[in-house]
N, C-alpha and C. Protein backbone atom coordinates (compact mmCIF):
# COMPACT_ATOMS: atom_id res chain seq x y z
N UNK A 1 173.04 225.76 -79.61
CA UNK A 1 173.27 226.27 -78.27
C UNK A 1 173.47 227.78 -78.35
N UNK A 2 173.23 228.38 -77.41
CA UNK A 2 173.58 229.92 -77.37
C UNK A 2 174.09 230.20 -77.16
N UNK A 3 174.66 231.59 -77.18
CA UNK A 3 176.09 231.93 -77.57
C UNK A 3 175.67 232.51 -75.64
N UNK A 4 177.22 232.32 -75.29
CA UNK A 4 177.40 232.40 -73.88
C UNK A 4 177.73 234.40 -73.49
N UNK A 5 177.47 234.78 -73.05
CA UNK A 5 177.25 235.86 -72.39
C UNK A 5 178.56 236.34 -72.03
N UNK A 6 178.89 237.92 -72.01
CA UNK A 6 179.89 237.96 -71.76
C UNK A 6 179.91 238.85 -70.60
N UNK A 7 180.41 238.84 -69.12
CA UNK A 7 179.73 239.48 -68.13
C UNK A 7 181.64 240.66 -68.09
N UNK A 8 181.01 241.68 -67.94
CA UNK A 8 182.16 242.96 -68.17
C UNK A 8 181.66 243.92 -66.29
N UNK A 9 182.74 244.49 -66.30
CA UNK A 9 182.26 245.31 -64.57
C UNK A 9 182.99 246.78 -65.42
N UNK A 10 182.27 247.37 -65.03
CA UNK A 10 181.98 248.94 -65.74
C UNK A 10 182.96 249.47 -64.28
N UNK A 11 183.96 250.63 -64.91
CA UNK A 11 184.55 251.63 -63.94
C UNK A 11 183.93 251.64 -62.27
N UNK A 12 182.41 252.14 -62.52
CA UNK A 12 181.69 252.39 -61.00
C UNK A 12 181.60 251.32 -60.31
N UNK A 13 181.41 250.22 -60.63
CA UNK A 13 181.02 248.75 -60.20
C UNK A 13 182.89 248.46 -59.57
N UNK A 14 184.00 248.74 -60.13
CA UNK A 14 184.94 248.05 -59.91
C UNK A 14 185.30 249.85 -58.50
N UNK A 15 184.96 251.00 -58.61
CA UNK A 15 184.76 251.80 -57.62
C UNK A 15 184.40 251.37 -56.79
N UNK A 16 182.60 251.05 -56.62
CA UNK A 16 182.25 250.22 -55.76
C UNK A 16 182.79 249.03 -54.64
N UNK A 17 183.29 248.36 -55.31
CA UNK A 17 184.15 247.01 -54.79
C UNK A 17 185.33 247.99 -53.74
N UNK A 18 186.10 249.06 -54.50
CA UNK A 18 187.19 249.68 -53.60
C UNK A 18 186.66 249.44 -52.04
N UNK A 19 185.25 251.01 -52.34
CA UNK A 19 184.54 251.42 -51.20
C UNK A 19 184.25 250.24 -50.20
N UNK A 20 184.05 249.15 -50.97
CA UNK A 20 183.52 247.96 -49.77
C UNK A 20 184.44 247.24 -49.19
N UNK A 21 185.76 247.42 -50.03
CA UNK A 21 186.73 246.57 -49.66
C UNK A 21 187.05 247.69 -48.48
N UNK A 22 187.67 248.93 -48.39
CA UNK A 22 187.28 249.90 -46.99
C UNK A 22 186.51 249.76 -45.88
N UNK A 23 185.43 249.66 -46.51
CA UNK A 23 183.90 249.47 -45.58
C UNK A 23 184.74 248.28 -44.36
N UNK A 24 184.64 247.29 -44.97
CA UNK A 24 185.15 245.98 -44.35
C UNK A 24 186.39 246.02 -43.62
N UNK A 25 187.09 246.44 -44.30
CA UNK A 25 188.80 246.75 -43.46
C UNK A 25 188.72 247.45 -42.18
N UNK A 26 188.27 248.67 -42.40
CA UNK A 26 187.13 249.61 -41.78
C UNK A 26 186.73 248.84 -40.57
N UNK A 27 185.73 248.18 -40.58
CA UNK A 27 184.90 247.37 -39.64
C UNK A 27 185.55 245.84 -39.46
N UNK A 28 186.83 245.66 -39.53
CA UNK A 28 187.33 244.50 -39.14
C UNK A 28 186.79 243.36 -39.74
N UNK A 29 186.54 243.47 -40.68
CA UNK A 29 185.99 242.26 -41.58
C UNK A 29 186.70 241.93 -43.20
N UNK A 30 188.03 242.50 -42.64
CA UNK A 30 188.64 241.91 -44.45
C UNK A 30 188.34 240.47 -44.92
N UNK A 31 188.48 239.65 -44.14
CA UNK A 31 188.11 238.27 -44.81
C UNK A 31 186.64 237.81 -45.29
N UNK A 32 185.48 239.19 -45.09
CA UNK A 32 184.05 239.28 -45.58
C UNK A 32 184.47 239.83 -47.25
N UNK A 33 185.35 240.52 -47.52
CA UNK A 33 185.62 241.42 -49.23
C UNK A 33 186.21 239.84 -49.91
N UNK A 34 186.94 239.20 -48.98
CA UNK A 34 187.57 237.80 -49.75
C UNK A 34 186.20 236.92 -50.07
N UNK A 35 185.51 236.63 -48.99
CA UNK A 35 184.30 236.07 -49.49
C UNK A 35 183.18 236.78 -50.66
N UNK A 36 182.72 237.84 -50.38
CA UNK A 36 182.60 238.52 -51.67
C UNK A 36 183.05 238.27 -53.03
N UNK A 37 184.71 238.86 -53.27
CA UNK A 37 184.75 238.41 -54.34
C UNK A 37 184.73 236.86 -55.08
N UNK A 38 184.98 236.03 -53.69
CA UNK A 38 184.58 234.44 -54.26
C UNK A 38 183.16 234.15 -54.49
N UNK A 39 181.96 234.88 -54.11
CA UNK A 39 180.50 234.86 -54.60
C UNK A 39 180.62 235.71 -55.79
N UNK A 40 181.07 236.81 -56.29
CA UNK A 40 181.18 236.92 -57.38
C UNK A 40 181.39 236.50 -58.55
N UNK A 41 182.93 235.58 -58.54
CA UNK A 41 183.52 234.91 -59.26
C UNK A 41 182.97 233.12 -59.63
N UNK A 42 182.56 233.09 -58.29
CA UNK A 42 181.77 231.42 -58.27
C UNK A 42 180.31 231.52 -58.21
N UNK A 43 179.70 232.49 -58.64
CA UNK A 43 178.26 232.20 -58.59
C UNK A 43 177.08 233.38 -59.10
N UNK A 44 177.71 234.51 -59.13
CA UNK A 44 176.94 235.65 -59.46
C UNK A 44 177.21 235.51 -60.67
N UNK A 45 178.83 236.00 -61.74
CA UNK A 45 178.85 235.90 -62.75
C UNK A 45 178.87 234.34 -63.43
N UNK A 46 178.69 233.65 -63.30
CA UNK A 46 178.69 232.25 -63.99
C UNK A 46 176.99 232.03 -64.26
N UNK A 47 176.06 232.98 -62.90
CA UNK A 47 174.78 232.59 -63.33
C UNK A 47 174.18 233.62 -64.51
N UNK A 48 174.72 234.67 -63.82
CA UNK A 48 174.52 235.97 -64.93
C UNK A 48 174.61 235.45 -66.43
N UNK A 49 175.82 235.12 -66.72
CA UNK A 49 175.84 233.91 -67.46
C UNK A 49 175.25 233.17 -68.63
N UNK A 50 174.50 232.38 -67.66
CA UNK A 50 173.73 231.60 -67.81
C UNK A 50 171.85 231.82 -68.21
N UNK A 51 171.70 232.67 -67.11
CA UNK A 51 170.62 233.64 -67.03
C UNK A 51 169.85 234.51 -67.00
N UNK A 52 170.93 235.50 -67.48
CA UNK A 52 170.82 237.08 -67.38
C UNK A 52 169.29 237.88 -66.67
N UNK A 53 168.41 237.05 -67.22
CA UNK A 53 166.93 238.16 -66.92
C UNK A 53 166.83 237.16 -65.43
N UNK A 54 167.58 236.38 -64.77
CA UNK A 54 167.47 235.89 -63.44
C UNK A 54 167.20 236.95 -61.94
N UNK A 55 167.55 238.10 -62.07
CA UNK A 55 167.46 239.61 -61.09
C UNK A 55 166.29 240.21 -62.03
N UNK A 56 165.52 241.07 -60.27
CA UNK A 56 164.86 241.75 -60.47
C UNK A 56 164.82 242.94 -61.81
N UNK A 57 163.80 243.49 -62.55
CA UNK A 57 163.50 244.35 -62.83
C UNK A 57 163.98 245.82 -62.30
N UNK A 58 164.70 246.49 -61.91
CA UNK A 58 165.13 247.71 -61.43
C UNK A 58 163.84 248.86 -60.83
N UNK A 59 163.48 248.94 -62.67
CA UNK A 59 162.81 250.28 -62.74
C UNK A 59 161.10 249.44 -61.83
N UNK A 60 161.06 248.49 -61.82
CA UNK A 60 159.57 247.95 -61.22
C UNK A 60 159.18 247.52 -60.11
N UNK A 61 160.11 248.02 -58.86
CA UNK A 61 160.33 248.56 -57.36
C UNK A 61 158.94 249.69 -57.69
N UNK A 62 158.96 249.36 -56.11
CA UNK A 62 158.18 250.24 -55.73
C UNK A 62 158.32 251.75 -54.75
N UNK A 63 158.04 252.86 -55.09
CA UNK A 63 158.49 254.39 -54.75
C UNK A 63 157.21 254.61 -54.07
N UNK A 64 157.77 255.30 -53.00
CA UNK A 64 157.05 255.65 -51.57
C UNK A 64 157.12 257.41 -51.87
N UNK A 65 157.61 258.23 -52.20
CA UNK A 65 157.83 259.68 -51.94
C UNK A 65 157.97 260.14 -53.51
N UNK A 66 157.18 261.64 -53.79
CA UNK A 66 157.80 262.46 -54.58
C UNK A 66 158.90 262.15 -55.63
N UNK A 67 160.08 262.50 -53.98
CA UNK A 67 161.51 262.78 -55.07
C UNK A 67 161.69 261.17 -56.06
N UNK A 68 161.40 259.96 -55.14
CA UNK A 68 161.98 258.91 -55.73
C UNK A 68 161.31 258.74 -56.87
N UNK A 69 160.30 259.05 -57.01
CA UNK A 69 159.08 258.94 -58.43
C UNK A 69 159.51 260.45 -59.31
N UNK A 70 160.21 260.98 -58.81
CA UNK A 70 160.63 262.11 -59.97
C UNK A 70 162.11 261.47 -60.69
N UNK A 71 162.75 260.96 -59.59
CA UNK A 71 164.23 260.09 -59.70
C UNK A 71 163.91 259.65 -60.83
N UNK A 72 162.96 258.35 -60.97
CA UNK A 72 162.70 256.94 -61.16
C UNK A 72 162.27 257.89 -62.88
N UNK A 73 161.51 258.53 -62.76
CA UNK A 73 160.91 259.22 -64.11
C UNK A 73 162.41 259.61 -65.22
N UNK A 74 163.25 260.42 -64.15
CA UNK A 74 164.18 260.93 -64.86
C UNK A 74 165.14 259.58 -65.33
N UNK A 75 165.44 258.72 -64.54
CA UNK A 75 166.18 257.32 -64.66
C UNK A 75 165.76 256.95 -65.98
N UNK A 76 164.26 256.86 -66.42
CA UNK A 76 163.48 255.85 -67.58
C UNK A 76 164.00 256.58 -68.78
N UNK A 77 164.19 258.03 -68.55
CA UNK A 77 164.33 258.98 -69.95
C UNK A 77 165.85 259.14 -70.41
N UNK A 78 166.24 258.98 -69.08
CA UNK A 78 168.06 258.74 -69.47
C UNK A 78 168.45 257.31 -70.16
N UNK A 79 167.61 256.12 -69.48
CA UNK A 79 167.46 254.66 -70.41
C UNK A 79 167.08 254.92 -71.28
N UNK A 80 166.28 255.45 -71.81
CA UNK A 80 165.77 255.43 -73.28
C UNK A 80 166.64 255.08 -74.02
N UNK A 81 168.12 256.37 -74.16
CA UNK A 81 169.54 256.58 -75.01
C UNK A 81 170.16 255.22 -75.19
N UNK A 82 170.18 254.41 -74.00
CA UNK A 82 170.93 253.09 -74.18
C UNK A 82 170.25 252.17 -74.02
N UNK A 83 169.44 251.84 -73.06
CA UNK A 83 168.81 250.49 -73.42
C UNK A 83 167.56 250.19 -74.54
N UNK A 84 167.38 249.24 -75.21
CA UNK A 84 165.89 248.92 -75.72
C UNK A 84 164.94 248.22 -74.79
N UNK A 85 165.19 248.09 -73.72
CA UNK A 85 164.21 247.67 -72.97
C UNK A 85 164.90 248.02 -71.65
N UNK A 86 163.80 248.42 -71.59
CA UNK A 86 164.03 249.32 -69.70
C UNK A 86 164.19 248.18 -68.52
N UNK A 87 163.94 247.01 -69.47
CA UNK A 87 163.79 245.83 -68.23
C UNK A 87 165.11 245.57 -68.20
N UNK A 88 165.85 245.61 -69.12
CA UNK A 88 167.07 245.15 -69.32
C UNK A 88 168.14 245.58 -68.14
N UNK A 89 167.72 246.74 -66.79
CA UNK A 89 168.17 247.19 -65.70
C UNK A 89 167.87 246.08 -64.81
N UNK A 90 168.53 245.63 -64.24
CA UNK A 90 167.86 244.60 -63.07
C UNK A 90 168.96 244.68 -62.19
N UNK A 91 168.50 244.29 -61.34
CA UNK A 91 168.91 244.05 -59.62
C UNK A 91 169.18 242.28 -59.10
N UNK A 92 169.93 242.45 -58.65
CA UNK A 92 170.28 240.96 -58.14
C UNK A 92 170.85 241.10 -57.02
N UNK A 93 170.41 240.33 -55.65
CA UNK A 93 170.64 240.50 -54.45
C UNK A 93 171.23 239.03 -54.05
N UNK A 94 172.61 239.13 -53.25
CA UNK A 94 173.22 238.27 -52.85
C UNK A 94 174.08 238.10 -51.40
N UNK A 95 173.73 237.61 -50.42
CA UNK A 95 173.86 237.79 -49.12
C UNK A 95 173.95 239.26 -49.06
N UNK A 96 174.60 240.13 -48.38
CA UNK A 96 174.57 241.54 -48.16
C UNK A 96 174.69 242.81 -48.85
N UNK A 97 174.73 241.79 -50.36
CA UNK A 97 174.60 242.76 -51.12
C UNK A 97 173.97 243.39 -52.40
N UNK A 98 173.81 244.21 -53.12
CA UNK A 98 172.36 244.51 -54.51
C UNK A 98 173.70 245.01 -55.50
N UNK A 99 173.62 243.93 -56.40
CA UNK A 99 174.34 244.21 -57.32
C UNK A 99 173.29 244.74 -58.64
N UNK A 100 173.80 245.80 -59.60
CA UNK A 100 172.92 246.43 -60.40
C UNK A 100 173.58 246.13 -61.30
N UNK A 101 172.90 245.28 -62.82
CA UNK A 101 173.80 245.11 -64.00
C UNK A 101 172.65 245.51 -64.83
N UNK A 102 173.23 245.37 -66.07
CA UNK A 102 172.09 245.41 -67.38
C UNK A 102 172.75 244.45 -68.62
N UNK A 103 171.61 244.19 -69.51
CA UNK A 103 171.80 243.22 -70.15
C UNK A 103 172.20 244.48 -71.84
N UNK A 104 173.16 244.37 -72.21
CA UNK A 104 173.42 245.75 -73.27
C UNK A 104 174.39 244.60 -74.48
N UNK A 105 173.80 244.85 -75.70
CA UNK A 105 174.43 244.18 -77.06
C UNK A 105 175.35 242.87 -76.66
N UNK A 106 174.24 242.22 -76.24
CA UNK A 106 174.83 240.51 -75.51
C UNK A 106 175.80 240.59 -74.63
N UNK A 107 175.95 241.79 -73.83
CA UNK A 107 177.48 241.19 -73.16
C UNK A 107 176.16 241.90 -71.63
N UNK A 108 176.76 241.18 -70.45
CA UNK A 108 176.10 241.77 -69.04
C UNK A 108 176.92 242.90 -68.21
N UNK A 109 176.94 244.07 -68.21
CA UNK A 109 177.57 245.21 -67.86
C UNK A 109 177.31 245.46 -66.39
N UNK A 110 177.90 244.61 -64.81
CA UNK A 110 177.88 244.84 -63.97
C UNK A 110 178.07 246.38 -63.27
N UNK A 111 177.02 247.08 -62.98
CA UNK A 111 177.19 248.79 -63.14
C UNK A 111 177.62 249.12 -61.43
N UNK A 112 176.82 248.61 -60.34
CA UNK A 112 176.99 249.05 -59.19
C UNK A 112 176.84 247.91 -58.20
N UNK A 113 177.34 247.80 -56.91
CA UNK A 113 177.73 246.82 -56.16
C UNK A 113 177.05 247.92 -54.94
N UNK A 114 176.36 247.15 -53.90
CA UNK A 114 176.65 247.91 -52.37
C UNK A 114 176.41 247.22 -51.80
N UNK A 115 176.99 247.05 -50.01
CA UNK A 115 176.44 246.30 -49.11
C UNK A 115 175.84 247.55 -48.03
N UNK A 116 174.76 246.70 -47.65
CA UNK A 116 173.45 247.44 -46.83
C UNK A 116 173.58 247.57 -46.12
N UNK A 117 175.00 247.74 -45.54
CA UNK A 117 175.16 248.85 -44.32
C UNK A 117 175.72 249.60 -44.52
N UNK A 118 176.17 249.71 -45.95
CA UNK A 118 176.73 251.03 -46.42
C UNK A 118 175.87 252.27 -46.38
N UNK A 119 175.01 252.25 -46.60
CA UNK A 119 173.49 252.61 -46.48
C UNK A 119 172.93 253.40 -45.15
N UNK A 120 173.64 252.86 -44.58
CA UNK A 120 173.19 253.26 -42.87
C UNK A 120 173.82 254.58 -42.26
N UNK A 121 173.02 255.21 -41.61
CA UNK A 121 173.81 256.65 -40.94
C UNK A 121 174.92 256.70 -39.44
N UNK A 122 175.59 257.36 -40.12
CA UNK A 122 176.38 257.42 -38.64
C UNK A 122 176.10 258.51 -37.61
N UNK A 123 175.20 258.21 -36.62
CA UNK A 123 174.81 259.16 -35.83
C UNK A 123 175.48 259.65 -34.79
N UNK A 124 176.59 258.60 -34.68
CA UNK A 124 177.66 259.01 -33.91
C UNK A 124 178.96 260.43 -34.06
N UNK A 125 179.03 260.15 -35.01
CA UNK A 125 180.16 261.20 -35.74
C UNK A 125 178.73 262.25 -35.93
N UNK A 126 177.70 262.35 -36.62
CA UNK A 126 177.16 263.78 -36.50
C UNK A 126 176.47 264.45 -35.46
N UNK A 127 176.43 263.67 -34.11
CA UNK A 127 176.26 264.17 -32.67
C UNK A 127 177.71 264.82 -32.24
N UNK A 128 178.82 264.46 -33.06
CA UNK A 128 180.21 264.88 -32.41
C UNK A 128 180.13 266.06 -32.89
N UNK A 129 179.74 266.49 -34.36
CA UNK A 129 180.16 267.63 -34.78
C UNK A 129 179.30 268.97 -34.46
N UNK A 130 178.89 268.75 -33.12
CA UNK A 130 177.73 270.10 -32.59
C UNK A 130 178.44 270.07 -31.04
């Protein structure tokens, strides 16, 4: 049998979680950060787990503009240093949110967390400030 995986949340990833736990408080939804971390705990890391190469590929999205294909270039050359396989970045999407881990010397290094309305502009507050 294989040796079981050891899933770790890196500094930014446990940052992340702060910001969302805000986000939510924020927008009257604390009992959405409670559900969260129970999809985390009951189903993201247990499959991670289990399956690690189960999430997307990262770097094998597709780039619409310039900057993101200059991004994406500079991203591959900074992987070089740590990963042996660039695939080893992947993406895993779970109700509202894209969690970013990588698969690094058998253990799964959960790097970044967001929910997709974090994402979104507030056009309200920058119509106020004119």
């Amino acid at each position: 049998m294989a040796k079981k995986l050891v899933v770790k949340l890196t500094a930014n990833f446990e940052r992340n979680l702060a910001d969302i736990e805000l986000f939510l408080t924020e927008a009257k939804a604390p009992q959405a950060f409670d559900g969260l971390l129970g999809d985390l705990l009951d189903t993201v890391i247990p499959n991670l787990e289990r399956f690690p190469g189960m999430g997307r590929p990262f770097l094998n999205r597709a780039v619409g503009s310039v900057e993101a294909t200059n991004a994406l270039t500079a991203l591959r050359a900074k992987l070089k240093a740590v990963l042996a396989n660039p695939d080893a970045l992947r993406e895993y999407v779970i109700d509202h949110y894209l969690v970013l881990y990588a698969q690094i010397d058998g253990n799964i290094h959960l790097l970044a967390i967001k929910h997709h309305r974090q994402l979104s502009f507030d056009f309200e507050a920058h119509g106020a400030n004119h």
